[in-house]
Protein backbone atom coordinates (compact mmCIF):
# COMPACT_ATOMS: atom_id res chain seq x y z
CA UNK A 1 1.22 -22.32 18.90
CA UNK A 2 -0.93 -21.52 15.70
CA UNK A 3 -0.46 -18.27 14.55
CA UNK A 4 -3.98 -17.19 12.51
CA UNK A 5 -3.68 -15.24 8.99
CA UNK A 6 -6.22 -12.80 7.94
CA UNK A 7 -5.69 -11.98 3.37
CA UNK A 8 -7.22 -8.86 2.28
CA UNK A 9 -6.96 -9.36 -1.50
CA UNK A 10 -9.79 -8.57 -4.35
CA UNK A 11 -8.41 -11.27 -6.39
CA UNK A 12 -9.95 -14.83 -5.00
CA UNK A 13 -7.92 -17.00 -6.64
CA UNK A 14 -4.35 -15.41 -5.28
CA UNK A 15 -5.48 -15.18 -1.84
CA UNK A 16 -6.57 -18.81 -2.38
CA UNK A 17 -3.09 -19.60 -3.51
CA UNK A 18 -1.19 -17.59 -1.15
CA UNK A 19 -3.41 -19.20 1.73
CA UNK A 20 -1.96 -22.61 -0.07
CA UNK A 21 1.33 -21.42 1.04
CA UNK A 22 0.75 -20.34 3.97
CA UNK A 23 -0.78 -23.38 5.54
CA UNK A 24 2.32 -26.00 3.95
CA UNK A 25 4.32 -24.28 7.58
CA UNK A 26 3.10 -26.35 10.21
CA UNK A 27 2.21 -23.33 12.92
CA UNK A 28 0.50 -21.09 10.24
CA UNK A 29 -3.57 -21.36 9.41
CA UNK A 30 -5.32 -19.21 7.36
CA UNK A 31 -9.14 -18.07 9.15
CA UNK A 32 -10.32 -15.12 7.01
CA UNK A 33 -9.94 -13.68 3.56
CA UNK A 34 -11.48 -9.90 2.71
CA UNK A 35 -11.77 -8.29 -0.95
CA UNK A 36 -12.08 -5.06 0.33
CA UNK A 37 -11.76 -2.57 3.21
CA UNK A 38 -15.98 -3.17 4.13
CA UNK A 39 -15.11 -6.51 4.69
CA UNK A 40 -11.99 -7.01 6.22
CA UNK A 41 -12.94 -3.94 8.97
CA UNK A 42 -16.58 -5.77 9.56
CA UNK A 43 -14.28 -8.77 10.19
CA UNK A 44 -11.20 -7.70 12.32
CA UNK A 45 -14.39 -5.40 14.72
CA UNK A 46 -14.67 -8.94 16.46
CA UNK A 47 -11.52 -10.83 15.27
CA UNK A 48 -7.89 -9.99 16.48
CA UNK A 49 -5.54 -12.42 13.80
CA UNK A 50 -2.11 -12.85 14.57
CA UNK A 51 -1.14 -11.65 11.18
CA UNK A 52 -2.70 -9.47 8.27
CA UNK A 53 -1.48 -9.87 5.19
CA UNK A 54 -2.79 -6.85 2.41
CA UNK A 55 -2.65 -5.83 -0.57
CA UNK A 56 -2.36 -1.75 -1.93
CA UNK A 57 -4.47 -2.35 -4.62
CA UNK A 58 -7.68 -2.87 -3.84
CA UNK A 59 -10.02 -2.08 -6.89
CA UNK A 60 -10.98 1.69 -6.44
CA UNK A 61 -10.14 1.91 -2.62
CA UNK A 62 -6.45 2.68 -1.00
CA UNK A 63 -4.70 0.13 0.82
CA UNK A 64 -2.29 2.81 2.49
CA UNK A 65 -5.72 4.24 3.72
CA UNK A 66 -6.78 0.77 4.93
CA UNK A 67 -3.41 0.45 7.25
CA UNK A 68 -4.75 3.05 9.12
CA UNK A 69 -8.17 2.33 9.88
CA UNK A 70 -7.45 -1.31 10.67
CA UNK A 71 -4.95 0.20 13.07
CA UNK A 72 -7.48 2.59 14.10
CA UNK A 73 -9.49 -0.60 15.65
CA UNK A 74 -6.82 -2.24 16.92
CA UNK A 75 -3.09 -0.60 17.29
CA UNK A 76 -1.35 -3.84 18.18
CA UNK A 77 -2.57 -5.63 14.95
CA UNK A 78 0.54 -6.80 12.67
CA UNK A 79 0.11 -5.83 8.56
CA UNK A 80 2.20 -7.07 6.22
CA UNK A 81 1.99 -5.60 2.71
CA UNK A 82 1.88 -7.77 0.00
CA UNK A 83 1.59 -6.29 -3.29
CA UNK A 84 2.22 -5.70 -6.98
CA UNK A 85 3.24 -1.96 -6.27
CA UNK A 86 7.25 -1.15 -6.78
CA UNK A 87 8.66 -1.48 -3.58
CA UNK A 88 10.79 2.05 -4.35
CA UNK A 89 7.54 4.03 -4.24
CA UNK A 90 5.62 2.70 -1.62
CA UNK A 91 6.95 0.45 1.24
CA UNK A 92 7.92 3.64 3.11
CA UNK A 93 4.68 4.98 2.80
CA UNK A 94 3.48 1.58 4.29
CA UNK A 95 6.15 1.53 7.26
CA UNK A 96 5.07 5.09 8.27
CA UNK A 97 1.37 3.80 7.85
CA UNK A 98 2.19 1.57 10.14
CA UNK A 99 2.78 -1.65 8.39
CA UNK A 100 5.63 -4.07 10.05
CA UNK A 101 7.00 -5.09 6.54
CA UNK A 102 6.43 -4.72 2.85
CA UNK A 103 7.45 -7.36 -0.23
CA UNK A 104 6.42 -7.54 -3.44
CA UNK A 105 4.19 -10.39 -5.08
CA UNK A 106 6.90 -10.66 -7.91
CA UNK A 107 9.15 -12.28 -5.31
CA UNK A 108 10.12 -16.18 -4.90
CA UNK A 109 7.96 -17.92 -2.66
CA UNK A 110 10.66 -18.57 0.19
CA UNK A 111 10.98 -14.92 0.85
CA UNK A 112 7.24 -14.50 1.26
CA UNK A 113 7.64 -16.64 4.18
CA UNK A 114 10.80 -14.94 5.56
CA UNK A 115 8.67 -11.56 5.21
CA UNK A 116 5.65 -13.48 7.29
CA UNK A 117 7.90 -15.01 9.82
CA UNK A 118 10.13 -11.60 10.30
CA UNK A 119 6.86 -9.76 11.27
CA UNK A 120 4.96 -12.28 13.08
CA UNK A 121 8.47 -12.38 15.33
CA UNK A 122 7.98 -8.51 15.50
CA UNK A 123 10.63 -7.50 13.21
CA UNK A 124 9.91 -5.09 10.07
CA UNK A 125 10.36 -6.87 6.61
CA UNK A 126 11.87 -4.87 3.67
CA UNK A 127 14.08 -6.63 1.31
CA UNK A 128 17.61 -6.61 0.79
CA UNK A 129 17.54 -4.19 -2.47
CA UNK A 130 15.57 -1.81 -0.57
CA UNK A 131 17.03 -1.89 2.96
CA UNK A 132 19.71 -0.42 0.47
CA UNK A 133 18.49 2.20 -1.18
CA UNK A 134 16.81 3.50 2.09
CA UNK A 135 20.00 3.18 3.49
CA UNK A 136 21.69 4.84 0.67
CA UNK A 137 19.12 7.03 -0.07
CA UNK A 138 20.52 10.68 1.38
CA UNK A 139 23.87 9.93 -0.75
CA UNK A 140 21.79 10.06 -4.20
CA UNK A 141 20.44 12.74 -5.63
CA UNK A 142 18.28 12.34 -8.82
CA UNK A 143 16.21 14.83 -9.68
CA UNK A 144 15.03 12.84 -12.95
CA UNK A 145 14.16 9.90 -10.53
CA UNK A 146 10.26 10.04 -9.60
CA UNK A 147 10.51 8.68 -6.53
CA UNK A 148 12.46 11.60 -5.54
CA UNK A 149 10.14 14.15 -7.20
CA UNK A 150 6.63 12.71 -5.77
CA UNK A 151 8.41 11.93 -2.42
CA UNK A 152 7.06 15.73 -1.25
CA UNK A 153 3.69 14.39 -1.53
CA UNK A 154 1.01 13.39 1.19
CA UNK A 155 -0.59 9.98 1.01
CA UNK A 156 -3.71 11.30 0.40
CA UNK A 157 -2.09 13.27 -2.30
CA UNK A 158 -0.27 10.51 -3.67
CA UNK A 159 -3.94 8.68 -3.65
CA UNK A 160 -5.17 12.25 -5.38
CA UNK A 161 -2.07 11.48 -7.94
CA UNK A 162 -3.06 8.17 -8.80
CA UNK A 163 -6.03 8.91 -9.22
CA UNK A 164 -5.30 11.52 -11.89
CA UNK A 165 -3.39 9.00 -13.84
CA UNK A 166 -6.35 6.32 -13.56
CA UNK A 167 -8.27 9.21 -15.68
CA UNK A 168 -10.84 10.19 -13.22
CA UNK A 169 -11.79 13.46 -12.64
CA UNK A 170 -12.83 16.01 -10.24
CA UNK A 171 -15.94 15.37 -9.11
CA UNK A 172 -15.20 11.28 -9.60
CA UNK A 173 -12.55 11.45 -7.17
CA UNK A 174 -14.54 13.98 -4.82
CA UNK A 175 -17.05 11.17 -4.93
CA UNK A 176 -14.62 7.97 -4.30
CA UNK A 177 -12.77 9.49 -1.32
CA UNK A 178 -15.87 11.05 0.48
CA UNK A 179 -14.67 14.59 0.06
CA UNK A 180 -15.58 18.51 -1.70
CA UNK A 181 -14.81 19.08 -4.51
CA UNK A 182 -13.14 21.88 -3.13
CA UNK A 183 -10.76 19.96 -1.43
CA UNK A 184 -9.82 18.20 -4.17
CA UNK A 185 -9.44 21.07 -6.13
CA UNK A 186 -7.27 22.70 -2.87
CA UNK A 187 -4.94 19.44 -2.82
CA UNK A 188 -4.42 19.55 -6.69
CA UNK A 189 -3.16 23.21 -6.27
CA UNK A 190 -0.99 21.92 -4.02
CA UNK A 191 0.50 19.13 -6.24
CA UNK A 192 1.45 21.24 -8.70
CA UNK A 193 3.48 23.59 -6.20
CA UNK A 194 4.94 20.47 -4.87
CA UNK A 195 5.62 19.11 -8.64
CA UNK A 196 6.58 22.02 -10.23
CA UNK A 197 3.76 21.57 -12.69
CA UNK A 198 3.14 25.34 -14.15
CA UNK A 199 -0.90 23.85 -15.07
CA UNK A 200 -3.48 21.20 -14.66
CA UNK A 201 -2.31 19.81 -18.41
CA UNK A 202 0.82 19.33 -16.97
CA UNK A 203 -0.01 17.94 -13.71
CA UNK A 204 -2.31 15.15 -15.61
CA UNK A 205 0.13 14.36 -17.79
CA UNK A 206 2.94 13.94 -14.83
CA UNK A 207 0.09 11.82 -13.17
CA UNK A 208 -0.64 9.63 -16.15
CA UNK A 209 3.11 8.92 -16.27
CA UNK A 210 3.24 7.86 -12.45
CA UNK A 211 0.39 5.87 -12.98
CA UNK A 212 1.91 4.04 -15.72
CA UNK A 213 5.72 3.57 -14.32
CA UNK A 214 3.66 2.06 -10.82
CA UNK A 215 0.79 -0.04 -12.33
């Protein structure tokens, strides 16, 4: 059997090397590559893959985001997240997205495929470090750690968040996600409850700090 691997990347020349890697094991064959959600859901309308491999970080557009509306089309697909993100902030926002395994593009090439083969065999993939610290998580409590304070945060207003720390504003975001204004400006009041963050000054600054801890 040939299982078929779907890359949604916007950088060419690593999906080109990671479908390199993919193809040296012998039941494993690359058929489509995507640089951004128009693509890859165009693509995967008429094409069921046996594995999708995706990245967060896709220019300007949410790969958390993505999860869902590939999902949307086709609930049995299999997504593995591959991506330059910190694992501590984001691969249980990918699991409850509904990705079947998350690993980071730091890591040695062997474990990439151990993470491809544990979800094409329809286990989830998280590494050993953070198996731990999920497992381990309820025994710590760090209030300077920021993976504890954003944890209270949506995805969308984690993507609001981001956002922020990019140096966008208002209306810019409004624009990028297809919403008001208003509802920006309603989610962004809702940070700050969430963050503690007594003003907008503050809840930029707390964004442009996130931003530059996760990027």
């Amino acid at each position: 059997m040939t299982y078929e691997v779907f890359i949604i990347d916007d950088h060419p020349l690593f999906s080109r090397g990671l479908a390199q890697l993919i193809e040296t094991q012998a039941d494993f064959k690359v058929t489509g590559m995507a640089k951004d959600s128009t693509e890859a859901l165009a693509f995967l309308k008429n094409y069921t893959p046996s594995l999708i491999i995706l990245d967060l970080n896709l220019g300007q557009e949410d790969g958390l985001d993505l999860i869902k509306k590939i999902l949307d089309l086709n609930s049995s697909l299999k997504i593995l997240v591959l991506s330059m993100h910190d694992e501590r902030f984001y691969s249980e926002r990918a699991i409850s997205a509904g990705a079947k395994g998350y690993i980071m593009k730091e890591e040695a090439e062997s474990q990439v495929i151990n993470a491809i083969n544990t979800v094409i065999n329809g286990n989830i993939y998280l590494s050993e470090n953070e198996k731990n610290r999920i497992a381990n998580k309820s025994k710590i409590k760090d209030t300077d750690d920021i993976t504890q304070l954003i944890s209270p945060l949506s995805d969308r207003q984690l993507q609001i968040l981001t956002l922020i720390g990019k140096g966008l504003g208002t209306s810019d975001i409004a624009q990028m996600l297809d919403l008001s204004i208003k509802t920006i400006d309603s989610h962004k009041e809702n940070m700050k409850t969430k963050l503690h963050c007594a003003n907008t000054a503050e809840l930029r600054q707390l964004a442009i700090e996130w931003f530059n801890k996760t990027h």
